[in-house]
Protein backbone atom coordinates (compact mmCIF):
# COMPACT_ATOMS: atom_id res chain seq x y z
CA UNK A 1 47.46 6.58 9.62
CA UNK A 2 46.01 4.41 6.96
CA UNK A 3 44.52 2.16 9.71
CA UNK A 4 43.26 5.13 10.94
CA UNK A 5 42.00 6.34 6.90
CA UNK A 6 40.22 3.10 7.00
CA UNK A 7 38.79 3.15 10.24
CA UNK A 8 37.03 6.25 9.22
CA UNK A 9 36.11 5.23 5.99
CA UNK A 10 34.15 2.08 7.53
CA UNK A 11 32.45 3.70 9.77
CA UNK A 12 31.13 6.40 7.30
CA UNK A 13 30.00 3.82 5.05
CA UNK A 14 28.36 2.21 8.00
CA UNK A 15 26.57 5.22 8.87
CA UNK A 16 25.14 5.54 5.41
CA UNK A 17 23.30 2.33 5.58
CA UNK A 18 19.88 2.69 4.89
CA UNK A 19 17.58 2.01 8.25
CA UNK A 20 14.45 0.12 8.29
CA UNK A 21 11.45 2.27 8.92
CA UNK A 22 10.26 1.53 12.08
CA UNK A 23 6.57 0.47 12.11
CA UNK A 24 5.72 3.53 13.88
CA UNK A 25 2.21 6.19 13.06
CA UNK A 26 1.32 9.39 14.11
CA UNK A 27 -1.84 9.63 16.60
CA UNK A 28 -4.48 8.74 14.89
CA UNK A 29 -6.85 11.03 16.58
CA UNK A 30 -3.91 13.70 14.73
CA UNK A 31 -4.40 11.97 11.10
CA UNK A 32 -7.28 12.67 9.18
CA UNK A 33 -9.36 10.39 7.37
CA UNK A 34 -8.83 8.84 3.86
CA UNK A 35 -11.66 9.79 1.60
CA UNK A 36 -11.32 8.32 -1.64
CA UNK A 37 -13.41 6.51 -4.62
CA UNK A 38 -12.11 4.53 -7.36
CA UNK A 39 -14.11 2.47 -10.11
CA UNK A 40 -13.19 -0.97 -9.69
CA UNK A 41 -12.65 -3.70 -13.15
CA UNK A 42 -15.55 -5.32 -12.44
CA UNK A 43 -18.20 -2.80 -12.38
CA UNK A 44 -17.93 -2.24 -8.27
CA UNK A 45 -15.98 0.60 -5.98
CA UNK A 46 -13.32 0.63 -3.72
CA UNK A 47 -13.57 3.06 -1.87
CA UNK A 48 -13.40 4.61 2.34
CA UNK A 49 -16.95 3.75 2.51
CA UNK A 50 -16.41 0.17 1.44
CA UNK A 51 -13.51 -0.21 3.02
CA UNK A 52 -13.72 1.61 6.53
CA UNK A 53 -14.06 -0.95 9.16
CA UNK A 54 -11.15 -3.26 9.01
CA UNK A 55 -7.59 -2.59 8.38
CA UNK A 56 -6.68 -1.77 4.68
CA UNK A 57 -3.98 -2.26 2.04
CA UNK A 58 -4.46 -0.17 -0.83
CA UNK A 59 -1.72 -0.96 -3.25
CA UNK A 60 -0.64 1.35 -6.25
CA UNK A 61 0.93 -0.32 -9.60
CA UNK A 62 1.00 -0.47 -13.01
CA UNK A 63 0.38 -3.63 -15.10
CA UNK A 64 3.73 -4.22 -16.92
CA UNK A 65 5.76 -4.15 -13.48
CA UNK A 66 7.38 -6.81 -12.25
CA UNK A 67 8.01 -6.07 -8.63
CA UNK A 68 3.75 -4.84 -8.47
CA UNK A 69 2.78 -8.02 -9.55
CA UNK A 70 5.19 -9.84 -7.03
CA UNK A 71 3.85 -7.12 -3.92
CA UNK A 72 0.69 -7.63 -5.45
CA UNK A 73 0.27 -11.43 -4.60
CA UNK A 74 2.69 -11.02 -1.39
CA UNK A 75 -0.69 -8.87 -0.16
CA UNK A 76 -3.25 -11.63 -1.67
CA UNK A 77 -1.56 -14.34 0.61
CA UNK A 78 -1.35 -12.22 3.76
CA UNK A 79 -5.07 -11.00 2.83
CA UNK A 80 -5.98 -15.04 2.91
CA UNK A 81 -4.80 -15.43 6.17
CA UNK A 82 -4.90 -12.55 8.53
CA UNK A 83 -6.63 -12.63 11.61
CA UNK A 84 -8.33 -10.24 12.19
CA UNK A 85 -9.46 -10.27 8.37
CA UNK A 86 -8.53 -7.15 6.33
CA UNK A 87 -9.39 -5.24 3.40
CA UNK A 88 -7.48 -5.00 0.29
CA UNK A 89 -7.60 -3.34 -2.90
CA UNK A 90 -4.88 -2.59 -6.05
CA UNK A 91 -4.93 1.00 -7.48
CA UNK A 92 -3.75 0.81 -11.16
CA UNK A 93 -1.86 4.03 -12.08
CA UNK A 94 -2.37 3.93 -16.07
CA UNK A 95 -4.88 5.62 -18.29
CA UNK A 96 -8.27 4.22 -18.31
CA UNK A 97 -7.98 3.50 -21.99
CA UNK A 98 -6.00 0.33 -20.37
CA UNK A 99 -8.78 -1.12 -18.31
CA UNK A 100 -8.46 -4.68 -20.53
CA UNK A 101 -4.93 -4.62 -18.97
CA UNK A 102 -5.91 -4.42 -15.45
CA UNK A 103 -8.48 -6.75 -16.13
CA UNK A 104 -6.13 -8.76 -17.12
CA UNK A 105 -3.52 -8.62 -14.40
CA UNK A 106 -5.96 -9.74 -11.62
CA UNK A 107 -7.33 -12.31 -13.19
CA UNK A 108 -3.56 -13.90 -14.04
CA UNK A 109 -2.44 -12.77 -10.70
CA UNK A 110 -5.45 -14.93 -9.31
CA UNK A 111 -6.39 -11.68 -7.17
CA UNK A 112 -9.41 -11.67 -4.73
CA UNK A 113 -9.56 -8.14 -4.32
CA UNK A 114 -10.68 -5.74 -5.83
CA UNK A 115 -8.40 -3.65 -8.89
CA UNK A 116 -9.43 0.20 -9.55
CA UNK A 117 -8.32 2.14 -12.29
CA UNK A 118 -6.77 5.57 -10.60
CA UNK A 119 -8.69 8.89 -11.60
CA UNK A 120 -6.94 11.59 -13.41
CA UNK A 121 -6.51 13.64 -10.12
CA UNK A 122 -4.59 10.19 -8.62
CA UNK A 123 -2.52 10.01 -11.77
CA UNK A 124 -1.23 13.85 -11.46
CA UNK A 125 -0.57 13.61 -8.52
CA UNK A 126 -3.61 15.03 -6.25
CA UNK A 127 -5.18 12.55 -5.66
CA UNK A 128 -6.25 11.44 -2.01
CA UNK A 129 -3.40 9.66 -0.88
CA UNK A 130 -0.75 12.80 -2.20
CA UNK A 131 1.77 11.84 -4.25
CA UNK A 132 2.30 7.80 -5.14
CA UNK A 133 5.29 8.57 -7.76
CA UNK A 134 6.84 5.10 -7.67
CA UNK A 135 5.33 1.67 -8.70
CA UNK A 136 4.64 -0.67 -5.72
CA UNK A 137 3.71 1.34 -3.40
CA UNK A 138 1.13 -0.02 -0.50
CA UNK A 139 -0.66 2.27 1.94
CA UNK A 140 -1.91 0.92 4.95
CA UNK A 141 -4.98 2.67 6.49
CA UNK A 142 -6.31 1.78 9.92
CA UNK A 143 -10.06 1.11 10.87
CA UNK A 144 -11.34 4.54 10.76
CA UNK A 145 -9.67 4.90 7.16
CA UNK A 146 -6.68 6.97 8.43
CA UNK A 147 -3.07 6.18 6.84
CA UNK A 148 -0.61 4.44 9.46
CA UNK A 149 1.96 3.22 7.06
CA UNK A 150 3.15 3.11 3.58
CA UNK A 151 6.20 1.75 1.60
CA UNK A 152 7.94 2.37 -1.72
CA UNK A 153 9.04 -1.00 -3.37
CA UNK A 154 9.50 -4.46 -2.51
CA UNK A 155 7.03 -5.03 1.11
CA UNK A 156 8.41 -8.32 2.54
CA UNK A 157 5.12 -10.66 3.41
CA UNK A 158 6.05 -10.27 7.26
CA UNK A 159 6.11 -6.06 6.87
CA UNK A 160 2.58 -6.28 5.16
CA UNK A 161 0.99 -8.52 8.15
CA UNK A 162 2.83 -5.87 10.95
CA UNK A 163 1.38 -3.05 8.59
CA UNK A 164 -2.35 -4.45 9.02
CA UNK A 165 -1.94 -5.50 12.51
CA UNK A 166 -1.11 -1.75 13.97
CA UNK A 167 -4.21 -1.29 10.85
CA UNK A 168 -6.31 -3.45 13.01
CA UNK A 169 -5.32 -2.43 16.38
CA UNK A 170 -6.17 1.55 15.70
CA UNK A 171 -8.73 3.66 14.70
CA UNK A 172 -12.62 3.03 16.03
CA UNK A 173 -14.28 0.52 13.84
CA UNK A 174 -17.31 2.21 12.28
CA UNK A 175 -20.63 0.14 11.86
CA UNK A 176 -21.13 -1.64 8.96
């Protein structure tokens, strides 16, 4: 019986396991299209319009996290050296007021894209890309600007370069 007890047990705890989502989107023709605008730290935008295209990696963080700062230049190396070449942009989620901090963060994070303070609709929640209520968390949008995947937490360098390829691979490229 207790071989039996444990048997069970093993297998429940088994089935609990947490299983890696599959790199799977919806039809993009079924998706609709990203539309969103944020003020960048150095006087630019990052925005659909700038971005729409190429594949995109918009990442969301906040300045005094750890595990943003280590997504955040996990995305600048894969941004260095995917073919075909990608977009990417960070999305700070603090108060305006902290500009000087995001300022800051990708110029000691060596960035080379570009870092957007969110807009008070983005920090309550409404902003274009719904909810974002945990810090790292990357959205991948396809050529056309439609969402094909996003992730919560630590993205391993390998999940951000399958991200952009299935990026790259849908949607209709607009012109330039």
């Amino acid at each position: 019986m207790a071989r039996i007890s444990g048997l069970f047990v093993g297998l429940l705890l088994f089935a609990c396991q947490p299983t890696p989502s599959p790199l799977v989107s919806p039809d993009p023709a079924a998706g609709a299209v990203v539309e969103f605008a944020y003020g960048t730290t150095d006087g630019g935008e990052l925005s659909s319009a700038t971005t729409r295209g190429r594949a995109t990696a918009i990442l969301f963080v906040t300045t005094y996290d750890v595990v943003s700062q280590l997504v955040a230049q996990r995305l600048e190396s894969v941004l260095r050296t995917h073919v075909p070449r990608a977009n990417g942009g960070a999305v700070v989620l603090e108060a305006p007021k902290y500009v000087d901090l995001a300022v800051a963060y990708r110029s000691t994070l060596s960035l080379s894209y570009p870092v957007a303070m969110a807009d008070a609709n983005t920090l309550s929640g409404g902003g274009p890309f719904g909810v974002v209520g945990q810090v790292p968390t990357l959205v991948v949008l396809d050529r056309s600007g439609r969402e094909v995947w996003r992730k919560t937490g630590v993205a391993e360098t390998r999940e951000i370069e399958r991200a952009l390829a299935l990026g790259s691979r849908r949607g209709s490229a607009s012109p330039p």
